[in-house]
N, C-alpha and C. Protein backbone atom coordinates (compact mmCIF):
# COMPACT_ATOMS: atom_id res chain seq x y z
N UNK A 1 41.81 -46.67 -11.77
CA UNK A 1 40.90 -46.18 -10.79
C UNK A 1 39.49 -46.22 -11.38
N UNK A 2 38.80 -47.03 -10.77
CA UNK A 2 37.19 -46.86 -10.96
C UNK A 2 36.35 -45.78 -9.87
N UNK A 3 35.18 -45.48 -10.73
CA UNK A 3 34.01 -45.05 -9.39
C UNK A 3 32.69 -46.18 -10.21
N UNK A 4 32.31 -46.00 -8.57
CA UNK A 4 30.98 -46.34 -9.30
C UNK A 4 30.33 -45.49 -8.07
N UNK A 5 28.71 -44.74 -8.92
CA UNK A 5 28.03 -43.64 -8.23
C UNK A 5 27.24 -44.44 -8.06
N UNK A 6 26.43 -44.08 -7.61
CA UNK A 6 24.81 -44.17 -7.57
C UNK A 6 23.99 -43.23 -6.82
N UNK A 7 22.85 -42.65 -7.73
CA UNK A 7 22.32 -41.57 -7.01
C UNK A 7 20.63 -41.69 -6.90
N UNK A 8 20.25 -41.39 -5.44
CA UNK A 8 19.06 -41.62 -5.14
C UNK A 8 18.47 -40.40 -5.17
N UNK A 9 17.38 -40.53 -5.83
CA UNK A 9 16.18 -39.44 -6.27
C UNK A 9 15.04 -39.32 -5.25
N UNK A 10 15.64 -38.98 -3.78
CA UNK A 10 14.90 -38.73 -3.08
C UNK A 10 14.67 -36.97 -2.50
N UNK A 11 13.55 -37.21 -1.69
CA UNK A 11 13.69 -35.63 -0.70
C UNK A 11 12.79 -34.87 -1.95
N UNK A 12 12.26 -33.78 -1.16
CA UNK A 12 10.98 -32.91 -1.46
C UNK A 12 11.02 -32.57 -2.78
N UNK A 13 12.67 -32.17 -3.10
CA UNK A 13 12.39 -32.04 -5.12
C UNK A 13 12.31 -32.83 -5.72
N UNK A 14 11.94 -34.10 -5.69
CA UNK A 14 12.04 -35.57 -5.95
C UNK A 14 10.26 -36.54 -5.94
N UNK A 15 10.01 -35.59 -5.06
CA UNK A 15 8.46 -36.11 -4.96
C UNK A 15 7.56 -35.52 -4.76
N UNK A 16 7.82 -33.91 -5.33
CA UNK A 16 6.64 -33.04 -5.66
C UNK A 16 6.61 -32.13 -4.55
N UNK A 17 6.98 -32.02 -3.61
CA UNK A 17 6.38 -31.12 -2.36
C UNK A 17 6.98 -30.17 -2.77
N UNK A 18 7.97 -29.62 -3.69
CA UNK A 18 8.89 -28.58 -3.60
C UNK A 18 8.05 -27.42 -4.76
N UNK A 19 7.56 -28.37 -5.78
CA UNK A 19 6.60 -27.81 -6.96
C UNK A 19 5.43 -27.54 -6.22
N UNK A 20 4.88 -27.91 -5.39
CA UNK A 20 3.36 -28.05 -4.26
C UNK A 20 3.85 -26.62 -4.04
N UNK A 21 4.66 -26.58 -2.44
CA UNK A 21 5.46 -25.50 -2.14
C UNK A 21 5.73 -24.06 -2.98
N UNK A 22 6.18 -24.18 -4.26
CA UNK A 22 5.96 -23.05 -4.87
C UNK A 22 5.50 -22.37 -5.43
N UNK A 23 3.85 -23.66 -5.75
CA UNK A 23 2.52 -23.00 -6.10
C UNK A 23 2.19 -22.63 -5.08
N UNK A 24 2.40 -23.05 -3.67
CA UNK A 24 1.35 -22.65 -2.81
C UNK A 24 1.74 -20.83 -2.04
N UNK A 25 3.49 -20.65 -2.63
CA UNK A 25 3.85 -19.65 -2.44
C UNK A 25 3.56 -18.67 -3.17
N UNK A 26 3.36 -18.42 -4.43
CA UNK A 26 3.22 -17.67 -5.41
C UNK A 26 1.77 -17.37 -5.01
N UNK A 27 0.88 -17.99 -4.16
CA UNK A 27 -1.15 -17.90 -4.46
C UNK A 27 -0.82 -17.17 -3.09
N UNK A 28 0.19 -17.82 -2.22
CA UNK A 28 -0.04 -16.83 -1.04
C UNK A 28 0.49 -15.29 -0.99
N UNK A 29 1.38 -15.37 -1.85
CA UNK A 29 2.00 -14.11 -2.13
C UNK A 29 0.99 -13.21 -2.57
N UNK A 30 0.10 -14.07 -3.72
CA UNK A 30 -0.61 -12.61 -4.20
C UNK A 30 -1.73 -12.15 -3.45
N UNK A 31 -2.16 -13.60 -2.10
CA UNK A 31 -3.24 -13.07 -1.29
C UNK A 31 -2.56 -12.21 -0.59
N UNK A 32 -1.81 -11.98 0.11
CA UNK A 32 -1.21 -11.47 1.15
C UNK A 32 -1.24 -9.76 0.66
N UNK A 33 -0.90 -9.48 -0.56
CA UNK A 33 -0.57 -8.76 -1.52
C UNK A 33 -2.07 -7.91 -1.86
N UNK A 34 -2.89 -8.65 -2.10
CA UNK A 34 -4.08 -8.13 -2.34
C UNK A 34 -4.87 -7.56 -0.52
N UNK A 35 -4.64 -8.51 0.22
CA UNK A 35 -4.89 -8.38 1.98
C UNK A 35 -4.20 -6.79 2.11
N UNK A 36 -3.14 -6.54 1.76
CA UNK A 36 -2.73 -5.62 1.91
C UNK A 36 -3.33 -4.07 1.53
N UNK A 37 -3.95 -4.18 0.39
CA UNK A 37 -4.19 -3.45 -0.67
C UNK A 37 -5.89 -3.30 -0.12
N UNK A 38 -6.30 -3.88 0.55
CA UNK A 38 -7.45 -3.69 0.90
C UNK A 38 -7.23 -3.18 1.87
N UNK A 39 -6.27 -3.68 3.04
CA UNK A 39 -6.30 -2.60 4.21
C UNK A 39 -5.76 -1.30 4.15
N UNK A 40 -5.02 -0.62 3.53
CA UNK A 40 -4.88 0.65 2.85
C UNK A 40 -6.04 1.03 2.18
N UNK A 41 -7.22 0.61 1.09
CA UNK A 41 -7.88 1.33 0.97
C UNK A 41 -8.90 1.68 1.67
N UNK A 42 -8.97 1.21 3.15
CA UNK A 42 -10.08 0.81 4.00
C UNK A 42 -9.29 2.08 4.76
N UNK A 43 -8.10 1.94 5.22
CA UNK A 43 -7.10 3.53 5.51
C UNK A 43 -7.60 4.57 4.99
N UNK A 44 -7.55 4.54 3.98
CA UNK A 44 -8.17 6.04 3.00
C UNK A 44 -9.57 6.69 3.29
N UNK A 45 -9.85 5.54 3.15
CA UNK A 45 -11.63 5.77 3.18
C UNK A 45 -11.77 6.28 4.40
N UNK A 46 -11.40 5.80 5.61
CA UNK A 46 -11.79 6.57 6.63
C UNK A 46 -11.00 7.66 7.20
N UNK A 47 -9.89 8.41 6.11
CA UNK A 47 -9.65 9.57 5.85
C UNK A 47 -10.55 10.86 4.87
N UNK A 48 -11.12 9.99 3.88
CA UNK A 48 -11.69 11.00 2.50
C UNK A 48 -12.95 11.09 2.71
N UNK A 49 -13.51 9.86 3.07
CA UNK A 49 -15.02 10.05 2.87
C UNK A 49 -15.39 10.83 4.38
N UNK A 50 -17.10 11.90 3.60
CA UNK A 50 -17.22 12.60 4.77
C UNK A 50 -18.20 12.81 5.79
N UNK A 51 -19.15 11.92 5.18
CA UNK A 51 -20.20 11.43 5.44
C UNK A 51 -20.47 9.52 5.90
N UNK A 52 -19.14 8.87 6.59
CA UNK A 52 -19.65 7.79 5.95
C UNK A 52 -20.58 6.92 7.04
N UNK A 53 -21.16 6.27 5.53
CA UNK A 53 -22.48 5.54 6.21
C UNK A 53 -21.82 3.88 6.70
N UNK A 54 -20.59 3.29 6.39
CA UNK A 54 -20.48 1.93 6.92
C UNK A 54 -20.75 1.10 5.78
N UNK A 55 -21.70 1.36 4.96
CA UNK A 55 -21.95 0.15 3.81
C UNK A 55 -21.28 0.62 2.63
N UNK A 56 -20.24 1.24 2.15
CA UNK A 56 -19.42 1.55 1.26
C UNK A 56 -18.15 0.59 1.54
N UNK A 57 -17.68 0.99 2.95
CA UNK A 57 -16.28 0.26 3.18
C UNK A 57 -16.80 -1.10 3.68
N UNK A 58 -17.62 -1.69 3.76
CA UNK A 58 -18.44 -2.91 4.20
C UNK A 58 -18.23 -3.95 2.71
N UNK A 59 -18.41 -2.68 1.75
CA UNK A 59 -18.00 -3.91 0.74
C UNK A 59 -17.22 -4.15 -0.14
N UNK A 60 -15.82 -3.23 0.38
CA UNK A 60 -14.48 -3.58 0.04
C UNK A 60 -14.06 -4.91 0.30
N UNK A 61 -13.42 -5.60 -0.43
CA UNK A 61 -13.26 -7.49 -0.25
C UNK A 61 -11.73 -7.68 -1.33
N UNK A 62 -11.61 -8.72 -0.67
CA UNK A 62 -11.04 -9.21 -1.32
C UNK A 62 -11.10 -10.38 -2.26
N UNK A 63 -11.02 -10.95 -3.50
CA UNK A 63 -11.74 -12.18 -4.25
C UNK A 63 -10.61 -12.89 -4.96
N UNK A 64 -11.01 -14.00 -5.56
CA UNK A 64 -10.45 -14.17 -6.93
C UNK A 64 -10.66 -13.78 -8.10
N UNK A 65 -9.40 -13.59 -8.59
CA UNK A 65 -9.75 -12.81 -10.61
C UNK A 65 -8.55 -13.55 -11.26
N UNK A 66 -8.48 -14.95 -11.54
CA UNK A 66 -8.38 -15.45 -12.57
C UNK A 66 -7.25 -16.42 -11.49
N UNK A 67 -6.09 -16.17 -11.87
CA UNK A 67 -4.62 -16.52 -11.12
C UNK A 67 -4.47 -16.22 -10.15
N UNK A 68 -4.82 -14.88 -9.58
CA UNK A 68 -4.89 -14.25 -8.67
C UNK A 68 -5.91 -13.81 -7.55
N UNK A 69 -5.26 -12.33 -7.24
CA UNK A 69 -6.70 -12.11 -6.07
C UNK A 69 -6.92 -10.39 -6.96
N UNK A 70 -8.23 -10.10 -6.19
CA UNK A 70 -8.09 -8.60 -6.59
C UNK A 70 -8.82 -7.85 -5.05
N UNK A 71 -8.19 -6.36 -5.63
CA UNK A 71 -9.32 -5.74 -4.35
C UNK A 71 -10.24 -5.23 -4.89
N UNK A 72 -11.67 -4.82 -4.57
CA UNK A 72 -13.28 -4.33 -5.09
C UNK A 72 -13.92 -3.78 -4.34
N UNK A 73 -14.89 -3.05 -4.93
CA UNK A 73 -15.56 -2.69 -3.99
C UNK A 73 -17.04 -3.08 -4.02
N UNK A 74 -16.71 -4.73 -4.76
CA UNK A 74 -18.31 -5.12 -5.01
C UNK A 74 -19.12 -4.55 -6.14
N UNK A 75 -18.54 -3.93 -6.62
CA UNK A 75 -19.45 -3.53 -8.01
C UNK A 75 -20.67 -2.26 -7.08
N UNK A 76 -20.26 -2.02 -5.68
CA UNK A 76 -21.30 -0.30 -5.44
C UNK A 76 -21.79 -0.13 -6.72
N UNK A 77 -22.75 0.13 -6.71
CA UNK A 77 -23.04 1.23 -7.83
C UNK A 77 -22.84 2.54 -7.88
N UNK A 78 -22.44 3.31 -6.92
CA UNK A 78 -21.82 4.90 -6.55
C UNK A 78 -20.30 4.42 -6.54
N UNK A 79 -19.60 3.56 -6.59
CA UNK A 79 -18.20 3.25 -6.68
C UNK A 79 -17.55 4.11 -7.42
N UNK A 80 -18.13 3.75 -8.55
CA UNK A 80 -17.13 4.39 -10.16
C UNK A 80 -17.16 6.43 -9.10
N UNK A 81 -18.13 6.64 -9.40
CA UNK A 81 -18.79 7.84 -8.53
C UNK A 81 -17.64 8.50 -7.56
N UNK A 82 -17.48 7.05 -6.51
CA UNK A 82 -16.29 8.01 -5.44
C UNK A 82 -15.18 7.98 -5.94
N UNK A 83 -14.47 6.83 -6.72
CA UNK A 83 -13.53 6.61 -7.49
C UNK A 83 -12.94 8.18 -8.21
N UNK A 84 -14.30 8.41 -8.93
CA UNK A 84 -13.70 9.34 -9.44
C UNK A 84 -13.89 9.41 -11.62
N UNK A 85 -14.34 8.15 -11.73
CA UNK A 85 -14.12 7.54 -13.04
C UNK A 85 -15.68 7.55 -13.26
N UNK A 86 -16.66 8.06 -13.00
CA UNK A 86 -18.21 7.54 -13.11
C UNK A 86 -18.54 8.97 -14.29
N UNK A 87 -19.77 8.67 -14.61
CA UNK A 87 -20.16 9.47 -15.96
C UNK A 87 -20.40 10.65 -15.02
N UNK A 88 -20.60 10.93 -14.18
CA UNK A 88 -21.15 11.95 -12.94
C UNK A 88 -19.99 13.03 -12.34
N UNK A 89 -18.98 12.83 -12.24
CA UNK A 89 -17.71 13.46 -11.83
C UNK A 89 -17.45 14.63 -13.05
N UNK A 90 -17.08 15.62 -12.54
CA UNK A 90 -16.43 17.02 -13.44
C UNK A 90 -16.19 16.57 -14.59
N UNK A 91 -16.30 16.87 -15.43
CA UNK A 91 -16.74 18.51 -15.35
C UNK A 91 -18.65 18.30 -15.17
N UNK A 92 -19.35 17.35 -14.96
CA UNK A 92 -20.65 17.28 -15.15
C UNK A 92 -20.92 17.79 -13.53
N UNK A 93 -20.14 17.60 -12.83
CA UNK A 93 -20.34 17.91 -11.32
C UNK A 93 -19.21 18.44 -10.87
N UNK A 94 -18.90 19.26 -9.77
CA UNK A 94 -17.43 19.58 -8.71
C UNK A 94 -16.85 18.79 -8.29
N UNK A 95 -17.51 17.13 -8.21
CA UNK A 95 -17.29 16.73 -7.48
C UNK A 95 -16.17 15.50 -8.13
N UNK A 96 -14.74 15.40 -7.95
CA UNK A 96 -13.72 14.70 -8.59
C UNK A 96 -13.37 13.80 -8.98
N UNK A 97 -13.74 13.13 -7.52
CA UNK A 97 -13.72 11.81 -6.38
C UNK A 97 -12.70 11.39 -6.01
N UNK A 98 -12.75 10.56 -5.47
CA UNK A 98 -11.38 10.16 -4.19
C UNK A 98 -10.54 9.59 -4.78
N UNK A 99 -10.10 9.10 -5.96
CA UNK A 99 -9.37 8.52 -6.32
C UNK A 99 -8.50 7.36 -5.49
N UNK A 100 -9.14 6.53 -4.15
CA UNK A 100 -8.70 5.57 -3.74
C UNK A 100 -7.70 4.78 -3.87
N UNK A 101 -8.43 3.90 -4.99
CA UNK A 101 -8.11 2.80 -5.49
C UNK A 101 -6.90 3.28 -6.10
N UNK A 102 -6.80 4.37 -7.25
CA UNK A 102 -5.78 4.58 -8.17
C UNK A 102 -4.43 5.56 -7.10
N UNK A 103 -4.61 5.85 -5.93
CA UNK A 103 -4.05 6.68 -5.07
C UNK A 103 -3.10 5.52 -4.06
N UNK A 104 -4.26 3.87 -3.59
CA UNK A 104 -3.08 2.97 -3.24
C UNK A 104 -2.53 1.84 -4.00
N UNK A 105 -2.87 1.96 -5.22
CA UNK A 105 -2.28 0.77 -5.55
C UNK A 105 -0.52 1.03 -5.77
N UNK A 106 0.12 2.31 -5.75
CA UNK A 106 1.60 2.35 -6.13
C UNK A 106 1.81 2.47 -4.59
N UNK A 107 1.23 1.89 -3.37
CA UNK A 107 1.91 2.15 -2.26
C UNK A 107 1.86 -0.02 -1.97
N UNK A 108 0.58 -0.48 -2.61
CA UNK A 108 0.94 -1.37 -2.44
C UNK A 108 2.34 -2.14 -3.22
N UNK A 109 2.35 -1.72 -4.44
CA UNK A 109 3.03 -1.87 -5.63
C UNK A 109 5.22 -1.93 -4.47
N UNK A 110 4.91 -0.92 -3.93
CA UNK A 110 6.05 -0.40 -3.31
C UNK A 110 6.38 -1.50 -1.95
N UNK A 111 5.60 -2.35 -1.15
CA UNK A 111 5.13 -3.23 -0.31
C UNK A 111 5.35 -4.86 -0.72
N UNK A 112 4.96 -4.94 -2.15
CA UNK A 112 4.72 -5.96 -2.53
C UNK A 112 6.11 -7.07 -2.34
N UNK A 113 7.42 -6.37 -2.82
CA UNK A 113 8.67 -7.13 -2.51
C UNK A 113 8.73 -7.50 -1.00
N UNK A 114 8.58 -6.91 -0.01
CA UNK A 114 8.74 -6.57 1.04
C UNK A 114 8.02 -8.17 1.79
N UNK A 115 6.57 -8.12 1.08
CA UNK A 115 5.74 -9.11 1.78
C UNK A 115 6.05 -10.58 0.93
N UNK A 116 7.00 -10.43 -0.65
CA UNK A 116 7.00 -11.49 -0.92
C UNK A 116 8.59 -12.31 0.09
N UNK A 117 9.29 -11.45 0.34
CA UNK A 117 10.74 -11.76 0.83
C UNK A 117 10.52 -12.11 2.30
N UNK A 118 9.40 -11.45 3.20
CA UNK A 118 9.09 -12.44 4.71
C UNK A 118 8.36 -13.50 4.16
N UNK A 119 7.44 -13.64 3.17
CA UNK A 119 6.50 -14.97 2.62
C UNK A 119 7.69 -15.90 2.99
N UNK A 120 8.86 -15.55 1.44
CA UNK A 120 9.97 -16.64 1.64
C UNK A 120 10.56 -17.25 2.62
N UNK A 121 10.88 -16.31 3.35
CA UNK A 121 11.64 -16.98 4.82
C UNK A 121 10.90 -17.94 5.31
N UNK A 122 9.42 -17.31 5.91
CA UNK A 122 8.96 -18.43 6.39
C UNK A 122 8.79 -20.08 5.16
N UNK A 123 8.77 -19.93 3.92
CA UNK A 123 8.50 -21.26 2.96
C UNK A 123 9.89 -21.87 3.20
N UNK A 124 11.01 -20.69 3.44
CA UNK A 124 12.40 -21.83 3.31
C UNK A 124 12.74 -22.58 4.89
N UNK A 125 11.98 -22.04 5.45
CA UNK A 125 12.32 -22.33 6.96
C UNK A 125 11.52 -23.73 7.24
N UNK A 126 10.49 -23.79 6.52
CA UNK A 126 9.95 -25.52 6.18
C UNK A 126 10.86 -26.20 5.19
N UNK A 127 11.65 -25.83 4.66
CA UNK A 127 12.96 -27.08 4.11
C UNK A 127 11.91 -27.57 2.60
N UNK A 128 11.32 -26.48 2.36
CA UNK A 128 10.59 -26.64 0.72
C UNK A 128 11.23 -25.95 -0.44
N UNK A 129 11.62 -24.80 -0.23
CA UNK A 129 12.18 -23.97 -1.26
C UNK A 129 13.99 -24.10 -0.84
């Protein structure tokens, strides 16, 4: 008994779309991820702050930081300030600060599987992953 095989090296893992595909999943994951993380702290803010003027949460964004994305608030200069982390906060003042940023990032943290596992569906439902 003989065989003889032969096997063709075709289809998406074969000619790159599948490696394309799972860079392009991993960059969307972490935008989506960071998208998230901004709209929760944009949530907060218009719970904590008590006075607000509009140009604080105006320059919450989202960017790139290296591999990834991050959320900011633009470098404010009163940022550190509402944060909570600025040379100005207690004991030099009463005043604490909102701790935002450090208040959503374990809710995004908790989210993050959630948004990478619908990402997937839709990448496998294009016949890439």
């Amino acid at each position: 008994m003989d065989f003889d095989v032969r096997v063709a090296k075709r289809g998406p893992m074969f000619d790159g779309r599948t490696a394309k595909a799972v860079h392009a999943y991993r960059d969307e994951i972490s935008l989506r991820i960071a998208e998230e993380g901004e709209k929760l702290v944009r949530q907060r803010l218009h719970v904590v702050l008590k006075n607000p003027t509009g140009y604080y949460e105006s320059q919450i964004s989202v960017g790139r930081a290296g591999d990834g994305y991050r959320v900011s608030d633009s470098n404010v200069i009163y940022g550190p300030w509402l944060e909570g982390v600025g040379s100005r906060n207690s004991p030099v003042t009463r005043f604490p600060g909102y701790a935002t940023f450090r208040r959503t990032k374990p809710l995004v943290d908790q989210r993050a599987r959630q948004i990478a596992v619908q990402l997937l569906a839709r990448y496998k439902a294009m016949g890439l992953i």
